[in-house]
Protein backbone atom coordinates (compact mmCIF):
# COMPACT_ATOMS: atom_id res chain seq x y z
CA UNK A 1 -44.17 -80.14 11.49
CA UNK A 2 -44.46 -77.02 13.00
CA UNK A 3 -45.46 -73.63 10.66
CA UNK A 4 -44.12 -70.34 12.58
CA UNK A 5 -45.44 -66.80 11.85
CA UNK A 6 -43.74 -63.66 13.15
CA UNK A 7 -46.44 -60.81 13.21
CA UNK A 8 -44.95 -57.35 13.93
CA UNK A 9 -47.13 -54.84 15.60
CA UNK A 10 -47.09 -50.98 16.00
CA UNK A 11 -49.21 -48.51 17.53
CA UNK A 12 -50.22 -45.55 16.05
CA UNK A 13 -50.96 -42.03 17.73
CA UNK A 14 -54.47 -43.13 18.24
CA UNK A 15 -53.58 -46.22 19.81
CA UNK A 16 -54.72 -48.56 16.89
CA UNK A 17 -52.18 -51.29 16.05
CA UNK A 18 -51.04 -52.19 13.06
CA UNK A 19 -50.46 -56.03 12.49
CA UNK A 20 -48.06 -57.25 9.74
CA UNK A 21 -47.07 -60.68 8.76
CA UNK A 22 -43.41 -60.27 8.77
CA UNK A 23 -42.27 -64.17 7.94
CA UNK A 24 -44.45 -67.45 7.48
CA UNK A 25 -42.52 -70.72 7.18
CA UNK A 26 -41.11 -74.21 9.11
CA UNK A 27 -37.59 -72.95 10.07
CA UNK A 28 -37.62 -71.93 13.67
CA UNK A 29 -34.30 -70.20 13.22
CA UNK A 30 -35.74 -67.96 11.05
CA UNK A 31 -38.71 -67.24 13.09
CA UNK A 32 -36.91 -66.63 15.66
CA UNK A 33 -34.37 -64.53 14.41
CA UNK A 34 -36.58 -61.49 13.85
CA UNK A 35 -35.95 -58.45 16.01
CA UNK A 36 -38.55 -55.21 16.19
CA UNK A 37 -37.55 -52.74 13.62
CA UNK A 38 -38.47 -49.52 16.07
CA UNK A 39 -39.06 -48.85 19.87
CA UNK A 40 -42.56 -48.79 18.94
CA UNK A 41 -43.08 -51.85 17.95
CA UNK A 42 -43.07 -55.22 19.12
CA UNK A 43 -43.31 -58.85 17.39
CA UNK A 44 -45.76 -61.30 18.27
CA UNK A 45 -44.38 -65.17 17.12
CA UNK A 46 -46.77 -67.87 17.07
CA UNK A 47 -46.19 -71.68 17.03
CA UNK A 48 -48.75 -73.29 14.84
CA UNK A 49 -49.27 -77.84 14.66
CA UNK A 50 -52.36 -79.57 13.33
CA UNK A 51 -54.25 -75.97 13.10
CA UNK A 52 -53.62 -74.85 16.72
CA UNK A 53 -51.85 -72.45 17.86
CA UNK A 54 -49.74 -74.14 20.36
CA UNK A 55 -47.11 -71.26 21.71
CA UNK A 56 -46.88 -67.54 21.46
CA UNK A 57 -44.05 -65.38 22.28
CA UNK A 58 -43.50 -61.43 22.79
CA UNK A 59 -40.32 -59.76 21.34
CA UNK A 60 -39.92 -55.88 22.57
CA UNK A 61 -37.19 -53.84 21.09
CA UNK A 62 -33.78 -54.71 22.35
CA UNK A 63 -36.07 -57.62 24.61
CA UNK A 64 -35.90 -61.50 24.52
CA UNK A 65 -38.63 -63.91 23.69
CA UNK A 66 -40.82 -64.24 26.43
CA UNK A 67 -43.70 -66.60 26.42
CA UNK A 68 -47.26 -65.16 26.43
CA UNK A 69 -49.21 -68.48 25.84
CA UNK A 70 -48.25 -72.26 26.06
CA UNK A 71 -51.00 -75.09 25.14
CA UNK A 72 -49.21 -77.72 26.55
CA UNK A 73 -48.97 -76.04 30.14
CA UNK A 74 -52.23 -75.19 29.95
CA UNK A 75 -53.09 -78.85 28.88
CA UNK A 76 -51.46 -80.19 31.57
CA UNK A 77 -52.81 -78.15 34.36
CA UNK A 78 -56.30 -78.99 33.44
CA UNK A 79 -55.32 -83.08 33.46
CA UNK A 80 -54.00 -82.38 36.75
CA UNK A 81 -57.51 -80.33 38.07
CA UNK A 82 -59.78 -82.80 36.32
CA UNK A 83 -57.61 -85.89 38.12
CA UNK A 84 -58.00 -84.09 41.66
CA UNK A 85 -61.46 -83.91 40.99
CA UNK A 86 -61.97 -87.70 39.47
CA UNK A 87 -59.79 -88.81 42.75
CA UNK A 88 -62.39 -86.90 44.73
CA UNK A 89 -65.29 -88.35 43.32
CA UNK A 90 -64.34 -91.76 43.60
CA UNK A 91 -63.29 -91.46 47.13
CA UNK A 92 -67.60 -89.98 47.56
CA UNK A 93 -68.54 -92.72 45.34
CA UNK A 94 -66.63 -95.60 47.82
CA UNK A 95 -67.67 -94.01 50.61
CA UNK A 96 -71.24 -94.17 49.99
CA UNK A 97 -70.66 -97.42 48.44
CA UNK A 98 -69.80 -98.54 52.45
CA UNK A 99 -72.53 -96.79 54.10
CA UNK A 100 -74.68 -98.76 51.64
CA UNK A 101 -73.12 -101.67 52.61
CA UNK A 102 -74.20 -101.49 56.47
């Protein structure tokens, strides 16, 4: 089951920001359906499973979610670079397996 938490975050006139939990909980609806109180601030909703953050999305004022990190993309992206590698290296690996060979 998946635990979302909606973090709302302002910046102050020094530039420090200010994180607050705004809402904790499994219903995604909920999560979700959180919009930035002020032009100033912006919410930050996180996708939690199994203790890993597995998605985060950005909510400006008057804005729509927009994804700032997906685990499962980023998962699949290195499968795909470590299988073009693997294919590589057993191509090298047969090739000098024939040159041995003569």
């Amino acid at each position: 089951m998946n635990t979302y938490v909606v973090t709302k975050e302002t910046e102050n006139y020094l530039y420090e920001i200010n994180k607050q939990i705004v809402y904790a909980g499994n219903n995604k609806d909920a999560a979700f359906g959180h919009k930035p109180e002020t032009s100033e601030s912006r919410l930050i909703l996180d996708v939690w499973f199994n203790g890993l953050i597995v998605k985060s999305f950005s909510r400006n004022p008057n804005g729509n979610w927009r994804v700032l990190f997906d685990k499962m993309a980023i998962a699949k992206k290195e499968v795909e670079d470590y299988s073009r590698k693997l294919n590589k290296a057993q191509e090298l690996v047969e090739m000098i397996e024939r040159a041995e060979q003569v």
